[in-house]
PDB file of N, CA and C in Angstrom:
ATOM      1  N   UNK A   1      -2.467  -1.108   8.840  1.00  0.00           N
ATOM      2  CA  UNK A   1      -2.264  -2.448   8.338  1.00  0.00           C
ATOM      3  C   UNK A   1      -0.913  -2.492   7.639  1.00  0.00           C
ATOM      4  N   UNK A   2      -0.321  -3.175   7.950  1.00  0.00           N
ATOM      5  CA  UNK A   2       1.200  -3.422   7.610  1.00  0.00           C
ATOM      6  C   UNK A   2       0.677  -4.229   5.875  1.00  0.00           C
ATOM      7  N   UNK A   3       2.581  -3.766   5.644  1.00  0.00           N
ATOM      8  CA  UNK A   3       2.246  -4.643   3.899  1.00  0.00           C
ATOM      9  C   UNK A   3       2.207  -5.992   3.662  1.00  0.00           C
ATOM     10  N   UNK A   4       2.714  -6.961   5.092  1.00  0.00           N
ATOM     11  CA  UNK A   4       2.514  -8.181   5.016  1.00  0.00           C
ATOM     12  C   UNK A   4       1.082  -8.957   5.417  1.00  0.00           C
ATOM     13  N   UNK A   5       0.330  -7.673   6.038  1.00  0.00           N
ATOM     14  CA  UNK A   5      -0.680  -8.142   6.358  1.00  0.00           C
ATOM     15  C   UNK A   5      -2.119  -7.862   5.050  1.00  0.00           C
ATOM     16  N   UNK A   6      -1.163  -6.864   4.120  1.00  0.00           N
ATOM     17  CA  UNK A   6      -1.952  -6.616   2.836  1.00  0.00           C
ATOM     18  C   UNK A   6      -1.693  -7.753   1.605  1.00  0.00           C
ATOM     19  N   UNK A   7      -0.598  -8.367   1.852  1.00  0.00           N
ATOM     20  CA  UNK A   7      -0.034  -9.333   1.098  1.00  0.00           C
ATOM     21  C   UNK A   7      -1.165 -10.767   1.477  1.00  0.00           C
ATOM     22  N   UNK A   8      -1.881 -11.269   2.696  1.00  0.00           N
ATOM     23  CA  UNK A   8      -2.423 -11.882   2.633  1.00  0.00           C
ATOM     24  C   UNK A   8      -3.943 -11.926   2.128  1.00  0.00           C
ATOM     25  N   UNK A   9      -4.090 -10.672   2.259  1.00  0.00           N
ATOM     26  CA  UNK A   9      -5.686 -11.025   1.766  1.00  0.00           C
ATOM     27  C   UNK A   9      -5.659 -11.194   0.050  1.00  0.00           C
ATOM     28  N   UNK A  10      -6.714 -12.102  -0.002  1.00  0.00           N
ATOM     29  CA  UNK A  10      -7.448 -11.727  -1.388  1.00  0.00           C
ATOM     30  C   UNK A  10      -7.809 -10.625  -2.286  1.00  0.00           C
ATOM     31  N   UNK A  11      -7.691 -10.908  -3.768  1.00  0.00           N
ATOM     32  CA  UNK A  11      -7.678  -9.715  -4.756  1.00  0.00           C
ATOM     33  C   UNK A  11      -9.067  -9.344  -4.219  1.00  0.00           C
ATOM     34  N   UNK A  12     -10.159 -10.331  -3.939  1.00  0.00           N
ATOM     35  CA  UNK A  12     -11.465  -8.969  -3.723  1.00  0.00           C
ATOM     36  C   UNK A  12     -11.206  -8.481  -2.125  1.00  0.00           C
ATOM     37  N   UNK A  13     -10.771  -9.234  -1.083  1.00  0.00           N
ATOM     38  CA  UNK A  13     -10.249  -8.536   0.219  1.00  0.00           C
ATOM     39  C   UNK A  13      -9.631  -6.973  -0.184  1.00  0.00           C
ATOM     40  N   UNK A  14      -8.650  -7.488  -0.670  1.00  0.00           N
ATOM     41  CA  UNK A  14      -7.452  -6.368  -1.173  1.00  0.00           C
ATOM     42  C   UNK A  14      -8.396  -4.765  -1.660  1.00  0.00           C
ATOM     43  N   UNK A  15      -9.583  -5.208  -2.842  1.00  0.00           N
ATOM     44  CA  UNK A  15     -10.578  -3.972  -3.449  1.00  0.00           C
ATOM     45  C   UNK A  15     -11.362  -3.705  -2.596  1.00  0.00           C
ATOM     46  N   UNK A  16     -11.708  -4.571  -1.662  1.00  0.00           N
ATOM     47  CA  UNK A  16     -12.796  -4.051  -0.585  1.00  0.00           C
ATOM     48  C   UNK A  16     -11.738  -2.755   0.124  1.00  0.00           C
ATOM     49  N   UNK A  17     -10.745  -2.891   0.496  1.00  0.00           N
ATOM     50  CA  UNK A  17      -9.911  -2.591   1.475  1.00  0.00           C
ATOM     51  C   UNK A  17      -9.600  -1.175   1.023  1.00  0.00           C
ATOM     52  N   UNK A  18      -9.282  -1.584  -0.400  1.00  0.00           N
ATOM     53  CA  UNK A  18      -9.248  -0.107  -1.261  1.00  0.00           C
ATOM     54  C   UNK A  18     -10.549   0.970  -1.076  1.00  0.00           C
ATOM     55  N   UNK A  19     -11.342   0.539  -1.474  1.00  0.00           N
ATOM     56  CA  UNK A  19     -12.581   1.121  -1.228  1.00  0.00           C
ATOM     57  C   UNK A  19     -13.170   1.649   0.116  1.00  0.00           C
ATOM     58  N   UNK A  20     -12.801   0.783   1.211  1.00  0.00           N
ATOM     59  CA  UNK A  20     -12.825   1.322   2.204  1.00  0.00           C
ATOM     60  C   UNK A  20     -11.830   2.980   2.960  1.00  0.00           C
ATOM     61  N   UNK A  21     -11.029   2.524   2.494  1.00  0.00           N
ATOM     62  CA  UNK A  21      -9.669   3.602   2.716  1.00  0.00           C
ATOM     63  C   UNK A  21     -10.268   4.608   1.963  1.00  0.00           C
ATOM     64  N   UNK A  22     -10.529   4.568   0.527  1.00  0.00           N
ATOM     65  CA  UNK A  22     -11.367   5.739  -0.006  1.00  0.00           C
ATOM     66  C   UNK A  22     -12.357   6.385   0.409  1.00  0.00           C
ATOM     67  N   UNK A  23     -13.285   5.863   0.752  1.00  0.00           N
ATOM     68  CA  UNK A  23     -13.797   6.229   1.780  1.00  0.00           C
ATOM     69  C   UNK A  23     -13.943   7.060   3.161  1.00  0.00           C
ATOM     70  N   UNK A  24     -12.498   5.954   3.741  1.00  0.00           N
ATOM     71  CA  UNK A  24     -11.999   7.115   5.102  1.00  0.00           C
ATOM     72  C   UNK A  24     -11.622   8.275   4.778  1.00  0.00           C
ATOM     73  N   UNK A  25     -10.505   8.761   3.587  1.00  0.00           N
ATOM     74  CA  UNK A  25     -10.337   9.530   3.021  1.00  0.00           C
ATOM     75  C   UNK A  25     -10.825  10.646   2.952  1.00  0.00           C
ATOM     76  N   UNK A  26     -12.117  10.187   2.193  1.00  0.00           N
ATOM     77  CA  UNK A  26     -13.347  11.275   1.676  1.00  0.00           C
ATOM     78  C   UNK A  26     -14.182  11.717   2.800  1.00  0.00           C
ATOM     79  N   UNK A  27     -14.298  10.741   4.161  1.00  0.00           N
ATOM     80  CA  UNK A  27     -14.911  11.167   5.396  1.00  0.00           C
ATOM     81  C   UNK A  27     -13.852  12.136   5.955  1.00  0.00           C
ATOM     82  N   UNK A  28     -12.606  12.001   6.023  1.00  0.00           N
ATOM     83  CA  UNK A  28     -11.298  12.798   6.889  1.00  0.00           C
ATOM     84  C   UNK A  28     -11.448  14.188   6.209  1.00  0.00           C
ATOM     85  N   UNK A  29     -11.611  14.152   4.646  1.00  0.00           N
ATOM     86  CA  UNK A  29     -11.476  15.540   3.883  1.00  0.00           C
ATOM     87  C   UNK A  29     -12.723  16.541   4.418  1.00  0.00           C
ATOM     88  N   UNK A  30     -14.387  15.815   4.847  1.00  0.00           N
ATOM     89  CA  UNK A  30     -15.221  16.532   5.624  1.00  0.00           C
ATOM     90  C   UNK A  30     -15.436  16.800   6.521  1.00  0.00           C
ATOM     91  N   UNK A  31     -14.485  16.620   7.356  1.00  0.00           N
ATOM     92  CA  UNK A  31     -14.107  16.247   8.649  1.00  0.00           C
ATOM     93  C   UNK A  31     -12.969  17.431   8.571  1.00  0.00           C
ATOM     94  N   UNK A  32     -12.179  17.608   7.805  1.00  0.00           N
ATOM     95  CA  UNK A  32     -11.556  18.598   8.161  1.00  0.00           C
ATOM     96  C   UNK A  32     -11.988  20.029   7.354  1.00  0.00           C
ATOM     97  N   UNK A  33     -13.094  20.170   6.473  1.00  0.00           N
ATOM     98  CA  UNK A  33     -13.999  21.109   5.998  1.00  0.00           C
ATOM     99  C   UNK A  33     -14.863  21.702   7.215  1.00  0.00           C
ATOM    100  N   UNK A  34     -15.081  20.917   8.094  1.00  0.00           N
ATOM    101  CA  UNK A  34     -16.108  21.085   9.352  1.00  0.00           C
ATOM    102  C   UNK A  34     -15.373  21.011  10.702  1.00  0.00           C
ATOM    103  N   UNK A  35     -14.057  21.425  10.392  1.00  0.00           N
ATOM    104  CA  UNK A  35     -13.459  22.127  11.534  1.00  0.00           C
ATOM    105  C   UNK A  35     -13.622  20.655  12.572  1.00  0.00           C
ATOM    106  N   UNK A  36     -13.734  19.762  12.325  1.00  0.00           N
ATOM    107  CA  UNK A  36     -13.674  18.512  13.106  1.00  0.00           C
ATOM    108  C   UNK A  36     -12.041  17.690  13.231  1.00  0.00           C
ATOM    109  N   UNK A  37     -11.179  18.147  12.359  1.00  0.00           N
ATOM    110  CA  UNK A  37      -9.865  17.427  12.485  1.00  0.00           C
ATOM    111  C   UNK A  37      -8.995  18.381  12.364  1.00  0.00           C
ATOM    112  N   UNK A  38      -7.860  18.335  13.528  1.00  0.00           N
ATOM    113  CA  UNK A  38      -6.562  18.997  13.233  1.00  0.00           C
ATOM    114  C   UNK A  38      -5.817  18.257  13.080  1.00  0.00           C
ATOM    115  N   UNK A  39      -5.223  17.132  12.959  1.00  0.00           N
ATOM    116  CA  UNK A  39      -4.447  16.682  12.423  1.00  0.00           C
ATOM    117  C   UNK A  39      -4.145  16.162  10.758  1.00  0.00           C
ATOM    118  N   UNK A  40      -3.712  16.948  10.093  1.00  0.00           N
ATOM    119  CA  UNK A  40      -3.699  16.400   8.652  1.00  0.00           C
ATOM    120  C   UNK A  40      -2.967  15.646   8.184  1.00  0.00           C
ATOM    121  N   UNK A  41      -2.001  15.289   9.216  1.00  0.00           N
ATOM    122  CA  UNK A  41      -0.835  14.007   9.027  1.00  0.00           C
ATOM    123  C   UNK A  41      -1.686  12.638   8.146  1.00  0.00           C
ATOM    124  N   UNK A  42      -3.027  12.941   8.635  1.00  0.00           N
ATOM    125  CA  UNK A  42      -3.850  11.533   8.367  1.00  0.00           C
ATOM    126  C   UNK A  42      -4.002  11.451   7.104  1.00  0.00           C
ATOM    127  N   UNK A  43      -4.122  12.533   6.094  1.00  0.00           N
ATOM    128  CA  UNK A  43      -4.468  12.325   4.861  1.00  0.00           C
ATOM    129  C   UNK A  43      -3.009  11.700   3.928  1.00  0.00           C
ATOM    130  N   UNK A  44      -1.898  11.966   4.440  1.00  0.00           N
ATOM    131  CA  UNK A  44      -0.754  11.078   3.983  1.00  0.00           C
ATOM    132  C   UNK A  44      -0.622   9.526   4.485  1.00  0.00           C
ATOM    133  N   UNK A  45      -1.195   9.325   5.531  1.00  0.00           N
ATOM    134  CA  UNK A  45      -1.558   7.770   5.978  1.00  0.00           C
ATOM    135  C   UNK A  45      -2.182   7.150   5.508  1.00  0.00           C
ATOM    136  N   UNK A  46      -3.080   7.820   5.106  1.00  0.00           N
ATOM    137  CA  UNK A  46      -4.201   6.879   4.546  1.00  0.00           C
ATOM    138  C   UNK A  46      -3.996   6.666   2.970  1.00  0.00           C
ATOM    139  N   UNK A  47      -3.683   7.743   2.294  1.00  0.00           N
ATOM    140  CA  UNK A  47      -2.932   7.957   0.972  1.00  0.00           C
ATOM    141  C   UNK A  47      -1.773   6.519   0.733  1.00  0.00           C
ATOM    142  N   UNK A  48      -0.856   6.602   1.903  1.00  0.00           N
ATOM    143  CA  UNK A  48       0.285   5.821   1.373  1.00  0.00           C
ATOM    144  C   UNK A  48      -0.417   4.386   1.732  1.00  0.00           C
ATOM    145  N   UNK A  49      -1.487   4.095   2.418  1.00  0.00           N
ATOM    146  CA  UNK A  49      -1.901   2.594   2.541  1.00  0.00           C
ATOM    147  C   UNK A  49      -2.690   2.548   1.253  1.00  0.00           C
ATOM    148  N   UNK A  50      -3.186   3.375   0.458  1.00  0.00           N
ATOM    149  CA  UNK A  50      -4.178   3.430  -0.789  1.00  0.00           C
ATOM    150  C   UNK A  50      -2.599   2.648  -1.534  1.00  0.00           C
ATOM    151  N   UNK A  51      -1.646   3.200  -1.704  1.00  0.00           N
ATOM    152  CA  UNK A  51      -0.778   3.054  -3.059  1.00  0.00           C
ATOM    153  C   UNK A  51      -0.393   1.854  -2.105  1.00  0.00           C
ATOM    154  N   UNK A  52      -0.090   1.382  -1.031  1.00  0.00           N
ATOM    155  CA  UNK A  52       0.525   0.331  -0.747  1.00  0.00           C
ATOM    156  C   UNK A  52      -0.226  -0.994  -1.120  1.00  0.00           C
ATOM    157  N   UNK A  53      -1.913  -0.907  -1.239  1.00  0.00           N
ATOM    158  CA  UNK A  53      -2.832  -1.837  -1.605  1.00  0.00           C
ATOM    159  C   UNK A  53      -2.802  -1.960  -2.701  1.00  0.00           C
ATOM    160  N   UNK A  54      -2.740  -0.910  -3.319  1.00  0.00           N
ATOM    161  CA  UNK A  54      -2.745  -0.614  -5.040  1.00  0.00           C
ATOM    162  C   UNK A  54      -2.005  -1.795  -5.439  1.00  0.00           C
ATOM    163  N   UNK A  55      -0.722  -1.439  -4.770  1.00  0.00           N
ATOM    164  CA  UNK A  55       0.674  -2.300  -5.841  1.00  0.00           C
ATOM    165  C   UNK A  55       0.282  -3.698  -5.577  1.00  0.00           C
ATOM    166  N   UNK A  56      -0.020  -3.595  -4.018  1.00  0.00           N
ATOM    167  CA  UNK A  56      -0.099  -5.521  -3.950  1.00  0.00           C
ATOM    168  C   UNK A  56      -1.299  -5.850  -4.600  1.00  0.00           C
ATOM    169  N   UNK A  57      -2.471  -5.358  -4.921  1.00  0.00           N
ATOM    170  CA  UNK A  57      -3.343  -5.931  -5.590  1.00  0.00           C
ATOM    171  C   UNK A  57      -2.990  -5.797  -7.310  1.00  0.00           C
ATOM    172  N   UNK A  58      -1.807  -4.904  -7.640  1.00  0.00           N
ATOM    173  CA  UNK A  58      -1.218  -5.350  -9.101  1.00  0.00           C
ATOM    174  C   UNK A  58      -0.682  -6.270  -9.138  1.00  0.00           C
ATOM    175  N   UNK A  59      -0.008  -6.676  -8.334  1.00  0.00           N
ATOM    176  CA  UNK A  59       1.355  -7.381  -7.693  1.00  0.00           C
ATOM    177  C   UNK A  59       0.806  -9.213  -8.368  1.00  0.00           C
ATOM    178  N   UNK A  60      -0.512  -9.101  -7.886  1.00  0.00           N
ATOM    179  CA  UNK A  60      -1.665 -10.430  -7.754  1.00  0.00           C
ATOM    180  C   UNK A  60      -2.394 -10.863  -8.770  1.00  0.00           C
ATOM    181  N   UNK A  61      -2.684  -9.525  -9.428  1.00  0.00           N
ATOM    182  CA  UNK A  61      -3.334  -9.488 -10.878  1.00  0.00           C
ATOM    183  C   UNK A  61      -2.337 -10.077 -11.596  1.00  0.00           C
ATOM    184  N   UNK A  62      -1.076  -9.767 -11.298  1.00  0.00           N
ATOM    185  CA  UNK A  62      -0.215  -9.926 -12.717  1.00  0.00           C
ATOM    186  C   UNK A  62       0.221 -11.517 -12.480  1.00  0.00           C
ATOM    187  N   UNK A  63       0.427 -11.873 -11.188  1.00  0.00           N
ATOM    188  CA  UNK A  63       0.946 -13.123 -10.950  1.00  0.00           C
ATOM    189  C   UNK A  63      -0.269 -14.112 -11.578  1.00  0.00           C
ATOM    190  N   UNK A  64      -1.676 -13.870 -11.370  1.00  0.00           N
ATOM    191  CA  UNK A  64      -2.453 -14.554 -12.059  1.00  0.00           C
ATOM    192  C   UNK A  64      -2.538 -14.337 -13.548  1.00  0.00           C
ATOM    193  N   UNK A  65      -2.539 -13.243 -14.192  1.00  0.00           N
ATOM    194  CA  UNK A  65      -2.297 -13.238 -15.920  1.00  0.00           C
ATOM    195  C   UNK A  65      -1.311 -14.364 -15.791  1.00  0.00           C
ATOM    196  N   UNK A  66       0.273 -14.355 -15.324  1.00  0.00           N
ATOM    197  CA  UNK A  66       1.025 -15.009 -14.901  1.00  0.00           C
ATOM    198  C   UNK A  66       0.869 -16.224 -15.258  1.00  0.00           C
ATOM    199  N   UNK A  67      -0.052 -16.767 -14.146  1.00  0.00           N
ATOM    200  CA  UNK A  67       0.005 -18.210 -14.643  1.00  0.00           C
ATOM    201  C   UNK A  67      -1.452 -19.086 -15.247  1.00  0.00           C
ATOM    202  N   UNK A  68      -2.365 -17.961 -15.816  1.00  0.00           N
ATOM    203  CA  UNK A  68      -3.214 -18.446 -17.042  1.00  0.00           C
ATOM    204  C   UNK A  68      -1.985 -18.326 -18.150  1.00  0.00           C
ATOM    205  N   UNK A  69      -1.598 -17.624 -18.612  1.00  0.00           N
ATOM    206  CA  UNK A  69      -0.579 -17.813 -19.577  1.00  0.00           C
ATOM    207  C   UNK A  69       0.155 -18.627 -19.759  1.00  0.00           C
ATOM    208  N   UNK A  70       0.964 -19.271 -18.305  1.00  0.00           N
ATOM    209  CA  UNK A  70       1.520 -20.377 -18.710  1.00  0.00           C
ATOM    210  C   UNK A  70       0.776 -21.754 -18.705  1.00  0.00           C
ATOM    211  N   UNK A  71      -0.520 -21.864 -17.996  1.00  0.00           N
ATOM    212  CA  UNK A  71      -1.187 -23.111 -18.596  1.00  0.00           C
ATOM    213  C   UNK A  71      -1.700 -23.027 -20.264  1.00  0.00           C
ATOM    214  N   UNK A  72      -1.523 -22.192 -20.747  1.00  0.00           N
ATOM    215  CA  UNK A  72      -2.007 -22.332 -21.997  1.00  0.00           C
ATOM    216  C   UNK A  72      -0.950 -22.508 -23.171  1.00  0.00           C
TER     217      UNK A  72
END
């Protein structure tokens, strides 16, 4: 998933998404405990889409503190 396509979803889209990836993660790490994966390239893929969701779902949080603050 590209970062413009992380930029559209919603802050709970965005945590689902997180959670999911954690997930894959934690399935890839038993997966390669059980001699089921040689490629470990994957655990940096999936890693850099974790921090790429991360930021845009800060990115969203803050724009909303953002602008409760300025209606008040």
């Amino acid at each position: 998933m590209s970062i413009n396509d992380l930029k559209e979803l919603s802050v709970i889209e965005l945590e689902n998404k997180i959670l999911d990836l954690k997930k894959e993660l934690m399935d890839s790490r038993f997966a390669l405990a059980t001699s089921q994966i040689e490629d470990t390239s994957i655990f940096k893929k999936i890693k850099k889409e974790i921090a790429q969701a991360n930021t845009i779902l800060n990115q969203k949080l803050h724009q909303e503190k953002m602008k409760e603050e300025a209606n008040e």
